[in-house]
ModelCIF file with pLDDT and N, C-alpha, C, O atoms, coordinates in Angstrom:
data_MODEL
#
_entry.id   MODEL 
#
_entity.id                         1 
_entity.type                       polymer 
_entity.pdbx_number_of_molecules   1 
#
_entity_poly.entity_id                      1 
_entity_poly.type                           'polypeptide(L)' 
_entity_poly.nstd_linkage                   no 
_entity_poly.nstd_monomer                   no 
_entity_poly.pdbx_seq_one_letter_code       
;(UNK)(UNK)(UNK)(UNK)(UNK)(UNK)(UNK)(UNK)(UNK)(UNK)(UNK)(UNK)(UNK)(UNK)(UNK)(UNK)
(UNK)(UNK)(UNK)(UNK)(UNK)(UNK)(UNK)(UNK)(UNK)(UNK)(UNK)(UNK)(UNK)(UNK)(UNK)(UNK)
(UNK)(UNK)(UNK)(UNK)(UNK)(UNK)(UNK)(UNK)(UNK)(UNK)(UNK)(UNK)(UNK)
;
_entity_poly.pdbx_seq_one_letter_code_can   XXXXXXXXXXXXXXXXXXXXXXXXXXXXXXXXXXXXXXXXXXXXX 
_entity_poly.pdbx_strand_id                 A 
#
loop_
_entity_poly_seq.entity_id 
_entity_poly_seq.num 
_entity_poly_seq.mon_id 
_entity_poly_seq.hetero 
1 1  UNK n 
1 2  UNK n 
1 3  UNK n 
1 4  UNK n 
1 5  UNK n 
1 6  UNK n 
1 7  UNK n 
1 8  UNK n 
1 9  UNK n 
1 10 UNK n 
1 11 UNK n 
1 12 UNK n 
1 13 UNK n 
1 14 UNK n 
1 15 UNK n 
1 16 UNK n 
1 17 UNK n 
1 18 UNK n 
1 19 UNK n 
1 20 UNK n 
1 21 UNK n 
1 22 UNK n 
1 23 UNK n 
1 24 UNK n 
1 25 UNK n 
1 26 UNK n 
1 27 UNK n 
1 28 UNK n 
1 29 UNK n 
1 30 UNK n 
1 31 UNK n 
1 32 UNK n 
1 33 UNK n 
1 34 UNK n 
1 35 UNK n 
1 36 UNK n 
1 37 UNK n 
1 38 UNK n 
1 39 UNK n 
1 40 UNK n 
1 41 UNK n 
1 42 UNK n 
1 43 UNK n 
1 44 UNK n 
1 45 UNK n 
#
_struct_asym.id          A 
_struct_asym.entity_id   1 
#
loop_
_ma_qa_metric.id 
_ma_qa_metric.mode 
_ma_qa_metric.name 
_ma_qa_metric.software_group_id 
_ma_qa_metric.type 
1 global pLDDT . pLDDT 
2 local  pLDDT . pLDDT 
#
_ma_qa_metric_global.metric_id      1 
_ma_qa_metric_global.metric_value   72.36 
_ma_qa_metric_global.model_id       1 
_ma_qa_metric_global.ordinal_id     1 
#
loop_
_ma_qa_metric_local.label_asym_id 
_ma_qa_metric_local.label_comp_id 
_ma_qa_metric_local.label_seq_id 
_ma_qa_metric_local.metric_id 
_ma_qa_metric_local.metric_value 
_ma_qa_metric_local.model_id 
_ma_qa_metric_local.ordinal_id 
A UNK 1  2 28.00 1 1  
A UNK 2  2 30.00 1 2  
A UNK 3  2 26.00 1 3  
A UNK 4  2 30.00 1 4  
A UNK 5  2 31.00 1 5  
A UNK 6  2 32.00 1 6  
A UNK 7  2 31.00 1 7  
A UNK 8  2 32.00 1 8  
A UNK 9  2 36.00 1 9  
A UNK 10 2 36.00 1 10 
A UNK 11 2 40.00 1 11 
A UNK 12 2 45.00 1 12 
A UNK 13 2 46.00 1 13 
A UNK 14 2 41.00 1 14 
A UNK 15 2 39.00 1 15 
A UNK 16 2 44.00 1 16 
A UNK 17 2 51.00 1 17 
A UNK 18 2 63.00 1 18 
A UNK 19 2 92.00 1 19 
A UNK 20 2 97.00 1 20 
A UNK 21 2 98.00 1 21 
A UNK 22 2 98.00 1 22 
A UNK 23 2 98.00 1 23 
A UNK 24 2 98.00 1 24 
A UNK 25 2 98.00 1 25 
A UNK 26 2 98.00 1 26 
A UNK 27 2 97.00 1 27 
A UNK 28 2 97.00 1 28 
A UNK 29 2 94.00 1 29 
A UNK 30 2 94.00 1 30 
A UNK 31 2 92.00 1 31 
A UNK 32 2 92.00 1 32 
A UNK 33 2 91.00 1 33 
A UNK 34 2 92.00 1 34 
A UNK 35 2 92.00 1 35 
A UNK 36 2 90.00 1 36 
A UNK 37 2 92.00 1 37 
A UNK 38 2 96.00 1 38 
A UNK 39 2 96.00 1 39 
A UNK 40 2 97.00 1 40 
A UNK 41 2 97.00 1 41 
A UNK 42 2 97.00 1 42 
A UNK 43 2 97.00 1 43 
A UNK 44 2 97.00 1 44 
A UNK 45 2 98.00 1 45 
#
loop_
_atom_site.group_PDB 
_atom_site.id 
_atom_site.type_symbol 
_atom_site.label_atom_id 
_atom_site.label_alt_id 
_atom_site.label_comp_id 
_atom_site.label_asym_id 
_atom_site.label_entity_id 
_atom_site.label_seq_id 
_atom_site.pdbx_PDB_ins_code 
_atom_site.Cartn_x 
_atom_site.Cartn_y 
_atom_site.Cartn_z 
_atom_site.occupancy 
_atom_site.B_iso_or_equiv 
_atom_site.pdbx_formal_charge 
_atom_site.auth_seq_id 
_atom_site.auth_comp_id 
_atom_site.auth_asym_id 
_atom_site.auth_atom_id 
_atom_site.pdbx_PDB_model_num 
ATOM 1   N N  . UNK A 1 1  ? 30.173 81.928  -88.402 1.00 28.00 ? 1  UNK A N  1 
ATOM 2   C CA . UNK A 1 1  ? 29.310 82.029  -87.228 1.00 28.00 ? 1  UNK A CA 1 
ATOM 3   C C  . UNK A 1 1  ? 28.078 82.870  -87.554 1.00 28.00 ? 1  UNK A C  1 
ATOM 4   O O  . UNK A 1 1  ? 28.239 83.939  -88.145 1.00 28.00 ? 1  UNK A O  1 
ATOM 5   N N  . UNK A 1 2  ? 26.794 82.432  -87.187 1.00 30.00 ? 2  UNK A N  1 
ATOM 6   C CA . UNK A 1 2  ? 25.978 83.001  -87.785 1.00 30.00 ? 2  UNK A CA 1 
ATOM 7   C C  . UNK A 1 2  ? 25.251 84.305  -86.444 1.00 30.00 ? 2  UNK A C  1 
ATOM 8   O O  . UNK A 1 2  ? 24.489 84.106  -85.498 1.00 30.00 ? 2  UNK A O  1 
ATOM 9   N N  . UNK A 1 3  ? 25.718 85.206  -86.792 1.00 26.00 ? 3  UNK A N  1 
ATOM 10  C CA . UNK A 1 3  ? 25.119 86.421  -85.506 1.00 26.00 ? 3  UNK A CA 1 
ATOM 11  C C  . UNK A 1 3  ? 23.844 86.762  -85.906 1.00 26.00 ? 3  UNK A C  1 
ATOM 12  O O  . UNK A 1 3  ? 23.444 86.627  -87.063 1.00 26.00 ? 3  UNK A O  1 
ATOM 13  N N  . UNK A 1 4  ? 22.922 87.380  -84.613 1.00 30.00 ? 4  UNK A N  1 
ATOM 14  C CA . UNK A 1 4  ? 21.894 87.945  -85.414 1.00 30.00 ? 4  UNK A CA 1 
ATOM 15  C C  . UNK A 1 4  ? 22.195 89.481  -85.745 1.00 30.00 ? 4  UNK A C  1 
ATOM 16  O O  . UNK A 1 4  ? 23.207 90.033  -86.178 1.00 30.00 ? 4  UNK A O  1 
ATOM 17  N N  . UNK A 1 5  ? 21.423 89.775  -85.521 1.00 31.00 ? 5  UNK A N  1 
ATOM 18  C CA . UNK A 1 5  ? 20.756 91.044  -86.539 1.00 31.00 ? 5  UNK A CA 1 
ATOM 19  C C  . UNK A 1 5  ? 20.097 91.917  -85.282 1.00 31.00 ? 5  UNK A C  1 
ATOM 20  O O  . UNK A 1 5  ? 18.895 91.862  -85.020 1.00 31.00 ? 5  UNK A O  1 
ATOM 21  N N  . UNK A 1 6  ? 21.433 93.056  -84.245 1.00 32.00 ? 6  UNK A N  1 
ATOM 22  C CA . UNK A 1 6  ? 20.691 93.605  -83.582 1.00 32.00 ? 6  UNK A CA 1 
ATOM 23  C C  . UNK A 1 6  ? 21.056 95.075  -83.413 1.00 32.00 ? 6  UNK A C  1 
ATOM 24  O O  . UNK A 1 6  ? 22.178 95.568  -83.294 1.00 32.00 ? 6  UNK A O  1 
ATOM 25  N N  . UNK A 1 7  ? 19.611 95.793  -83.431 1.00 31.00 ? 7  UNK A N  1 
ATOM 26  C CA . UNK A 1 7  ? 19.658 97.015  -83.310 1.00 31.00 ? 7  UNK A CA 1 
ATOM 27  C C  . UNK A 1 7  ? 19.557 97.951  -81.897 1.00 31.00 ? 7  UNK A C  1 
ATOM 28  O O  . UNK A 1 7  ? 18.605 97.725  -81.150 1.00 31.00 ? 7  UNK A O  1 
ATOM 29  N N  . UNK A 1 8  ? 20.116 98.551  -81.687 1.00 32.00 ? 8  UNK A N  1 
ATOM 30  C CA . UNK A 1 8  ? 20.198 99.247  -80.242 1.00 32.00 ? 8  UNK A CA 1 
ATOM 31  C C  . UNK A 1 8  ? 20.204 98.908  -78.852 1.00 32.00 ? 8  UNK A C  1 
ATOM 32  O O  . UNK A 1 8  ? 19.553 99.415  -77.938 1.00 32.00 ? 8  UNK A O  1 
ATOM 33  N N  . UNK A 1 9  ? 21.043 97.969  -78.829 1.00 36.00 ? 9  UNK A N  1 
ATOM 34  C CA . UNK A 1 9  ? 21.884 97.349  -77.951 1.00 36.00 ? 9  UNK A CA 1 
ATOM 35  C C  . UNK A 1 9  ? 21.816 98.998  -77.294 1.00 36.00 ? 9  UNK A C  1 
ATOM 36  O O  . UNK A 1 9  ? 21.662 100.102 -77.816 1.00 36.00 ? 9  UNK A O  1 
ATOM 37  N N  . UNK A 1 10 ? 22.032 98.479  -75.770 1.00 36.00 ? 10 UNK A N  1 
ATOM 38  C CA . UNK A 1 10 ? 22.274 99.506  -74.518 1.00 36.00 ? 10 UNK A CA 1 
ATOM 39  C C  . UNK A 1 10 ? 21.313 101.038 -74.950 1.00 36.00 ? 10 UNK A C  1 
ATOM 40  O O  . UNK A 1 10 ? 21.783 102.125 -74.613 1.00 36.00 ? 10 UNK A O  1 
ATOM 41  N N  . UNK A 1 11 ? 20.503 100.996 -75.406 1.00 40.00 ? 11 UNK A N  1 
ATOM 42  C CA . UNK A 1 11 ? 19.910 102.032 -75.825 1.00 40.00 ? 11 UNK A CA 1 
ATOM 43  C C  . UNK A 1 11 ? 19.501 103.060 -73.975 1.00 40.00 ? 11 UNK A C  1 
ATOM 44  O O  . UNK A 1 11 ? 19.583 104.274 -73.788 1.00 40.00 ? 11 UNK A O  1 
ATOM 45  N N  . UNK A 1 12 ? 19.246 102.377 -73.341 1.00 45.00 ? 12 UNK A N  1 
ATOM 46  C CA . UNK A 1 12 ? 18.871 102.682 -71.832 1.00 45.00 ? 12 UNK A CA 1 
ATOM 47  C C  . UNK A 1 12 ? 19.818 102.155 -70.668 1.00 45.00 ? 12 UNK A C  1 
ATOM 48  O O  . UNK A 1 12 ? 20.521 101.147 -70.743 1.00 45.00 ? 12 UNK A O  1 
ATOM 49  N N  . UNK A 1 13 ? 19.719 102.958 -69.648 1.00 46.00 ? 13 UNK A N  1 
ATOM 50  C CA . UNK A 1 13 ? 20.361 102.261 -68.258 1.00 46.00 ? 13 UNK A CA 1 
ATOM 51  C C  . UNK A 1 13 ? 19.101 103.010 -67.607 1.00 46.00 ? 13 UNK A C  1 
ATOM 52  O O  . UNK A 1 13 ? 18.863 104.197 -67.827 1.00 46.00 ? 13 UNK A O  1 
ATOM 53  N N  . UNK A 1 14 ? 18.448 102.324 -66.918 1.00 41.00 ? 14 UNK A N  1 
ATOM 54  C CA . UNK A 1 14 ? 17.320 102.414 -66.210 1.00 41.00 ? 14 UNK A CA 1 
ATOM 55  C C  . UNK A 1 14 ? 17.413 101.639 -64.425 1.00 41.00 ? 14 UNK A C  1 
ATOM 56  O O  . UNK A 1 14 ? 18.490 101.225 -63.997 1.00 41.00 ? 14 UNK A O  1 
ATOM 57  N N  . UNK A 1 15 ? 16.541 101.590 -63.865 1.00 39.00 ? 15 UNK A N  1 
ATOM 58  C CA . UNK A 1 15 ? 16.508 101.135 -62.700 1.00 39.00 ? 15 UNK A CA 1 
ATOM 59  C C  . UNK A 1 15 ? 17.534 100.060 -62.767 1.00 39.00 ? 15 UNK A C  1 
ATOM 60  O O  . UNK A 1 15 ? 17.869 99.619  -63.866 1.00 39.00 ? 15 UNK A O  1 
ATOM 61  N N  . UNK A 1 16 ? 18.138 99.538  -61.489 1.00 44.00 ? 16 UNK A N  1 
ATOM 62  C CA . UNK A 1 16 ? 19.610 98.751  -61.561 1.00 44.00 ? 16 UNK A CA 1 
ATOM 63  C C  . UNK A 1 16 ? 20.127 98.888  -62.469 1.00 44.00 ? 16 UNK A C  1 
ATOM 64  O O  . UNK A 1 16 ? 20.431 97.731  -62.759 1.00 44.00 ? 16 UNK A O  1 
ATOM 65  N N  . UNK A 1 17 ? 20.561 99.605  -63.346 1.00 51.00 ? 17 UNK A N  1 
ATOM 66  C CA . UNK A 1 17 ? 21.585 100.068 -64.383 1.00 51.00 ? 17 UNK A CA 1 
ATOM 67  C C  . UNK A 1 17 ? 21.159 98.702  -65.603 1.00 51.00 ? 17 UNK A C  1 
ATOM 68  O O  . UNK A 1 17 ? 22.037 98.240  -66.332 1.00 51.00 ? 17 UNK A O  1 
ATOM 69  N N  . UNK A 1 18 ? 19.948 98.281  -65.643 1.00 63.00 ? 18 UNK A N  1 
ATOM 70  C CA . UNK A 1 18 ? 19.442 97.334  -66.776 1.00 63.00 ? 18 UNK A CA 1 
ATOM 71  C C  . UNK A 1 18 ? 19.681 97.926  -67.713 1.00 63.00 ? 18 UNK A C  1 
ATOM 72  O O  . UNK A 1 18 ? 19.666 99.157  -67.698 1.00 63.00 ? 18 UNK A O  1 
ATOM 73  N N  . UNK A 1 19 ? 19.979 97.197  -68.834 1.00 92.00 ? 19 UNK A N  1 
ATOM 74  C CA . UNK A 1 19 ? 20.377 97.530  -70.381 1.00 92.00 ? 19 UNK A CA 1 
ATOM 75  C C  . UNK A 1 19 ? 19.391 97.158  -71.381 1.00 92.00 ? 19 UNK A C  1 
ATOM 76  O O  . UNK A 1 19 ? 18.952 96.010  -71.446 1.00 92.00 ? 19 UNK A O  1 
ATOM 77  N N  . UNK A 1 20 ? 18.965 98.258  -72.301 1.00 97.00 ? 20 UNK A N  1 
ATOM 78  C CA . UNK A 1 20 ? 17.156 97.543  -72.935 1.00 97.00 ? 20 UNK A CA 1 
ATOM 79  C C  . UNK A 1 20 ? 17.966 97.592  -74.253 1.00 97.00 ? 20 UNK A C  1 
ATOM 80  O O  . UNK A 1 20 ? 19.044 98.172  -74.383 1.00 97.00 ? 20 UNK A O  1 
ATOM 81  N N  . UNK A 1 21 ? 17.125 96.724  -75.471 1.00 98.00 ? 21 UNK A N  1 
ATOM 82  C CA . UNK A 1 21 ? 18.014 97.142  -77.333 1.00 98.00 ? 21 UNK A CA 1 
ATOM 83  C C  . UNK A 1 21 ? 17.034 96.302  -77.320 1.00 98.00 ? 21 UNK A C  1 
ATOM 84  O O  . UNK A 1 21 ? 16.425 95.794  -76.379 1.00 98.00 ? 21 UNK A O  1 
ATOM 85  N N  . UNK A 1 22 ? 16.863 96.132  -79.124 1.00 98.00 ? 22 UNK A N  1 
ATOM 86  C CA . UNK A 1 22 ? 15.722 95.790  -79.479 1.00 98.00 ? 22 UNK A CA 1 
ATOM 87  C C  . UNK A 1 22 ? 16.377 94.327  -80.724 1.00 98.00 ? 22 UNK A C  1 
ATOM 88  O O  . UNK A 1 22 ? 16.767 94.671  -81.840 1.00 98.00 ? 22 UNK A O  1 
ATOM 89  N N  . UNK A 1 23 ? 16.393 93.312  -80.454 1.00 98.00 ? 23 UNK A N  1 
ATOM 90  C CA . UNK A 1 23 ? 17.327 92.561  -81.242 1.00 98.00 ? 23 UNK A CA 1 
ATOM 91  C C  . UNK A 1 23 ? 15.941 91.185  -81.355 1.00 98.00 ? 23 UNK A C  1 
ATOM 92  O O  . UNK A 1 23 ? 14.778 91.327  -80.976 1.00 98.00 ? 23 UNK A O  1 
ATOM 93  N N  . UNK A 1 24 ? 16.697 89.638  -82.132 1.00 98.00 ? 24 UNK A N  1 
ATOM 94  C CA . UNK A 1 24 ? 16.022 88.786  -82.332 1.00 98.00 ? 24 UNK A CA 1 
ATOM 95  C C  . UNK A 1 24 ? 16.876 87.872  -82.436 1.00 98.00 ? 24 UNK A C  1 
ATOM 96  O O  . UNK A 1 24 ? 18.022 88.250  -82.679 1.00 98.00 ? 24 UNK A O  1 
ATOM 97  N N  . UNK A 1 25 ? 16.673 86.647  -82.319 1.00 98.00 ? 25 UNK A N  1 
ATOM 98  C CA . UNK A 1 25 ? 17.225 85.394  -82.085 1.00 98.00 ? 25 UNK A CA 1 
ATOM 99  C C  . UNK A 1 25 ? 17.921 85.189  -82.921 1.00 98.00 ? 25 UNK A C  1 
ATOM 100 O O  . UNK A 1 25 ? 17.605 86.093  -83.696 1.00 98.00 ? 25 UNK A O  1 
ATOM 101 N N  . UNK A 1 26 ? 19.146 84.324  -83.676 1.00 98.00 ? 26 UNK A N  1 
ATOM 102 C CA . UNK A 1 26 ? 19.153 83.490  -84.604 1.00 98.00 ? 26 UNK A CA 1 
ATOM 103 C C  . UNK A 1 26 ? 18.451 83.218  -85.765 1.00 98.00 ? 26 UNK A C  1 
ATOM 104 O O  . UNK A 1 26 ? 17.293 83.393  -85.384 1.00 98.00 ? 26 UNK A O  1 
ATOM 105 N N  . UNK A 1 27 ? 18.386 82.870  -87.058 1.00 97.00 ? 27 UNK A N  1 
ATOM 106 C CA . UNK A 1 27 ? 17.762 82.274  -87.448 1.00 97.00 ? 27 UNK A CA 1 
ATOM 107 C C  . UNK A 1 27 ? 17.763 80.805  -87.029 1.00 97.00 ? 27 UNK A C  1 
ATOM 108 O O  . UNK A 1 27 ? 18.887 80.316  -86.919 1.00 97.00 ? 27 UNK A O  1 
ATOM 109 N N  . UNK A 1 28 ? 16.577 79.889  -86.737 1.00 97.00 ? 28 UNK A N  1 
ATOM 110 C CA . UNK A 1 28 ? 16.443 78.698  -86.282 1.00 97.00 ? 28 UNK A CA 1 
ATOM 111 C C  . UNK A 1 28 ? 16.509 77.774  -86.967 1.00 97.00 ? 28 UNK A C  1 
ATOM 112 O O  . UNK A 1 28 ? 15.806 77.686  -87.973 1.00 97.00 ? 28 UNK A O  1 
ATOM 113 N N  . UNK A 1 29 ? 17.417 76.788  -86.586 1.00 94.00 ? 29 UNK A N  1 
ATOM 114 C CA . UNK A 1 29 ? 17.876 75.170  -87.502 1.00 94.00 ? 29 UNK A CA 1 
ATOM 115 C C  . UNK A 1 29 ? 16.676 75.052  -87.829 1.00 94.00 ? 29 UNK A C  1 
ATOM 116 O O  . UNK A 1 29 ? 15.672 75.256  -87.146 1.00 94.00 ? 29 UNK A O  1 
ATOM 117 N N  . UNK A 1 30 ? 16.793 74.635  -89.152 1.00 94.00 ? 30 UNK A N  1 
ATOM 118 C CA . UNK A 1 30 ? 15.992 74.253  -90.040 1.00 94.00 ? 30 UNK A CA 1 
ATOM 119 C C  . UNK A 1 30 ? 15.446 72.691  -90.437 1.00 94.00 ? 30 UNK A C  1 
ATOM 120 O O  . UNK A 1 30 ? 14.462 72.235  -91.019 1.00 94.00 ? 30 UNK A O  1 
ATOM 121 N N  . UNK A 1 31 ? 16.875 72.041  -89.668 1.00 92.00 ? 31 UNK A N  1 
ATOM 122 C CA . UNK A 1 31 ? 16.919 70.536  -89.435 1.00 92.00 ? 31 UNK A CA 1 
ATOM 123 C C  . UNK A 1 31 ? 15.821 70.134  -88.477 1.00 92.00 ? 31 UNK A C  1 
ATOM 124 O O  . UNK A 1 31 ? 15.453 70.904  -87.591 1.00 92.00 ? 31 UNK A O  1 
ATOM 125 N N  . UNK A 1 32 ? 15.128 68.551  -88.701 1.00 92.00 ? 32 UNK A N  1 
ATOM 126 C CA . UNK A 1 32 ? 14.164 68.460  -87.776 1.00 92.00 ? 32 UNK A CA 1 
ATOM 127 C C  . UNK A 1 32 ? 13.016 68.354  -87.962 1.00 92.00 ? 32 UNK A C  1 
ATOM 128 O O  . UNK A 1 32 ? 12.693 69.093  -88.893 1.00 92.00 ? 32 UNK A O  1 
ATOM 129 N N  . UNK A 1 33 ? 12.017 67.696  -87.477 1.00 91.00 ? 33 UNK A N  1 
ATOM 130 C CA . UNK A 1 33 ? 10.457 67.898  -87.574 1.00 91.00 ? 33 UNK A CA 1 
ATOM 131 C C  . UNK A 1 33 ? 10.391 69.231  -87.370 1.00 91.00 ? 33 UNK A C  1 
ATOM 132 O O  . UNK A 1 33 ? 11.215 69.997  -86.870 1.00 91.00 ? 33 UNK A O  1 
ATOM 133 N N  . UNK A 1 34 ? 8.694  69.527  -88.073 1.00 92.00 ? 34 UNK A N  1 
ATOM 134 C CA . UNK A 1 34 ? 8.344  70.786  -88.368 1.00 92.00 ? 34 UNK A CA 1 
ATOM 135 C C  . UNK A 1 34 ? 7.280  70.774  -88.342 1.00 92.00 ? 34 UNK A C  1 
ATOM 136 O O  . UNK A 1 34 ? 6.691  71.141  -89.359 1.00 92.00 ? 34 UNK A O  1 
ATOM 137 N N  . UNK A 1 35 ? 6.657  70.429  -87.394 1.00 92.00 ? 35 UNK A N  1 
ATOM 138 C CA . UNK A 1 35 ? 5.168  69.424  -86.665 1.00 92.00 ? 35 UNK A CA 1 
ATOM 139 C C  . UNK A 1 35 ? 4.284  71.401  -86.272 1.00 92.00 ? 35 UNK A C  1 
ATOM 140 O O  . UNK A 1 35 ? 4.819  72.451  -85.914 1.00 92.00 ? 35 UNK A O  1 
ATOM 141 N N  . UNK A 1 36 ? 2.601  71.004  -86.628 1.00 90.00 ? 36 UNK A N  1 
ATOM 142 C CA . UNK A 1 36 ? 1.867  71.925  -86.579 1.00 90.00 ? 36 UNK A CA 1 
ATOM 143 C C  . UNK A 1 36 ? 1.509  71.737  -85.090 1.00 90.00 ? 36 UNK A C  1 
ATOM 144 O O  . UNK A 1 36 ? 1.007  72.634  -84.414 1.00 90.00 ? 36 UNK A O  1 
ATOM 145 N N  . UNK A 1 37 ? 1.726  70.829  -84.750 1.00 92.00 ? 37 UNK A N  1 
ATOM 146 C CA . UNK A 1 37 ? 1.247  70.522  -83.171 1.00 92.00 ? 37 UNK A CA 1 
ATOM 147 C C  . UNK A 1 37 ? 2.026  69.165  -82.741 1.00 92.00 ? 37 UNK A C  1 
ATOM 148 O O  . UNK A 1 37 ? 2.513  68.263  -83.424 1.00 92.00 ? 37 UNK A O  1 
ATOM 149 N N  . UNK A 1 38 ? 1.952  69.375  -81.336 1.00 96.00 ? 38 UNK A N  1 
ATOM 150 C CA . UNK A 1 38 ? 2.646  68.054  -80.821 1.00 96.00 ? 38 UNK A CA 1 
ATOM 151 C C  . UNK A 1 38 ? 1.967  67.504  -79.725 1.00 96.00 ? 38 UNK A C  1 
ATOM 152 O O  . UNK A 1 38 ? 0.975  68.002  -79.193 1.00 96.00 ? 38 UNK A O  1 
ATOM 153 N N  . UNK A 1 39 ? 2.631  66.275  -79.345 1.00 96.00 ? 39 UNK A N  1 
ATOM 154 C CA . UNK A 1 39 ? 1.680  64.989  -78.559 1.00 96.00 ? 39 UNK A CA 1 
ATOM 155 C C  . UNK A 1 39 ? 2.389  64.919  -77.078 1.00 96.00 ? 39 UNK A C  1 
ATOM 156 O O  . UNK A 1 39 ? 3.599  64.703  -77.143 1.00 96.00 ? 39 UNK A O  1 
ATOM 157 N N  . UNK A 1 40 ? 1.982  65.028  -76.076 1.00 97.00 ? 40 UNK A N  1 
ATOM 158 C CA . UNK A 1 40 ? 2.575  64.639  -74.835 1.00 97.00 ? 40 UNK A CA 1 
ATOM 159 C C  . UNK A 1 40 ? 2.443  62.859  -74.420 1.00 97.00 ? 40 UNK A C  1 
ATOM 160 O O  . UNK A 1 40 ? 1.550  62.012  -74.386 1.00 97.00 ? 40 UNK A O  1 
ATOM 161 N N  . UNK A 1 41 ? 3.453  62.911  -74.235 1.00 97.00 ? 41 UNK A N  1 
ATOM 162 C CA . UNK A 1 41 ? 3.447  60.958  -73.878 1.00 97.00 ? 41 UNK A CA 1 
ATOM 163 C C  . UNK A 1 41 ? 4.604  61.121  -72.428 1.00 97.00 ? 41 UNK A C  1 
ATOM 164 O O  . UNK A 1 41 ? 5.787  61.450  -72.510 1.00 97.00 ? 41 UNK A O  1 
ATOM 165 N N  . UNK A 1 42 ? 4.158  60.924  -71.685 1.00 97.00 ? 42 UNK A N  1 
ATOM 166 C CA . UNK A 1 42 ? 4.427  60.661  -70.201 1.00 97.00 ? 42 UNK A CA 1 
ATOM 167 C C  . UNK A 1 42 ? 4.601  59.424  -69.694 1.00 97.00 ? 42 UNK A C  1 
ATOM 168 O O  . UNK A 1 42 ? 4.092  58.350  -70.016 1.00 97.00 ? 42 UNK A O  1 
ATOM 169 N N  . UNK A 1 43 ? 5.700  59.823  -68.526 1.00 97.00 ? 43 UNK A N  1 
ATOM 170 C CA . UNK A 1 43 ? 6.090  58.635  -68.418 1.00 97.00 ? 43 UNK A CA 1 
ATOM 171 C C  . UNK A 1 43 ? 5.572  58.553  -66.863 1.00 97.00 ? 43 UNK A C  1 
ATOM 172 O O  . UNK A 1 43 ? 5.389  59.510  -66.110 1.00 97.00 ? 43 UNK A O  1 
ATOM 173 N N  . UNK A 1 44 ? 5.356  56.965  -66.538 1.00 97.00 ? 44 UNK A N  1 
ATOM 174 C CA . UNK A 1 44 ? 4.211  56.459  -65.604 1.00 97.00 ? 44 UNK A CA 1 
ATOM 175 C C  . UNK A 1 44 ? 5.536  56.726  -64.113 1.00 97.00 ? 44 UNK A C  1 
ATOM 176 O O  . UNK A 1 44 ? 6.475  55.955  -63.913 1.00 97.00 ? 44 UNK A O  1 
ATOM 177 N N  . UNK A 1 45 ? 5.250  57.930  -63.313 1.00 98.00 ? 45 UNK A N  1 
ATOM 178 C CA . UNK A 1 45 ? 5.814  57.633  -62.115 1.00 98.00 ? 45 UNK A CA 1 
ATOM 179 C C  . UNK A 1 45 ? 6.246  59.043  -62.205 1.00 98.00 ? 45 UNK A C  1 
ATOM 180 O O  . UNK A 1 45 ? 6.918  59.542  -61.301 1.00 98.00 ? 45 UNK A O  1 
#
């Protein structure tokens, strides 16, 4: 299972007892287009 990589989880309880840490996603599938930009095509209705 691939976890990320996080540092200071619950570091705060602040207003409504919110929980702040400073973490980052996943690394992201790699599978897939890997497009510099993309095209909107809509559908009529």
């Amino acid at each position: 299972m691939n976890w990320p990589a996080i540092a200071g989880i619950a570091l705060l309880c602040l207003s409504g007892c919110s929980h702040y840490g400073t973490f980052t996603l996943p690394p992201p599938d790699t599978h897939g287009p890997a497009p510099s930009s993309w095209t909107w095509q809509a559908h009529s209705g």
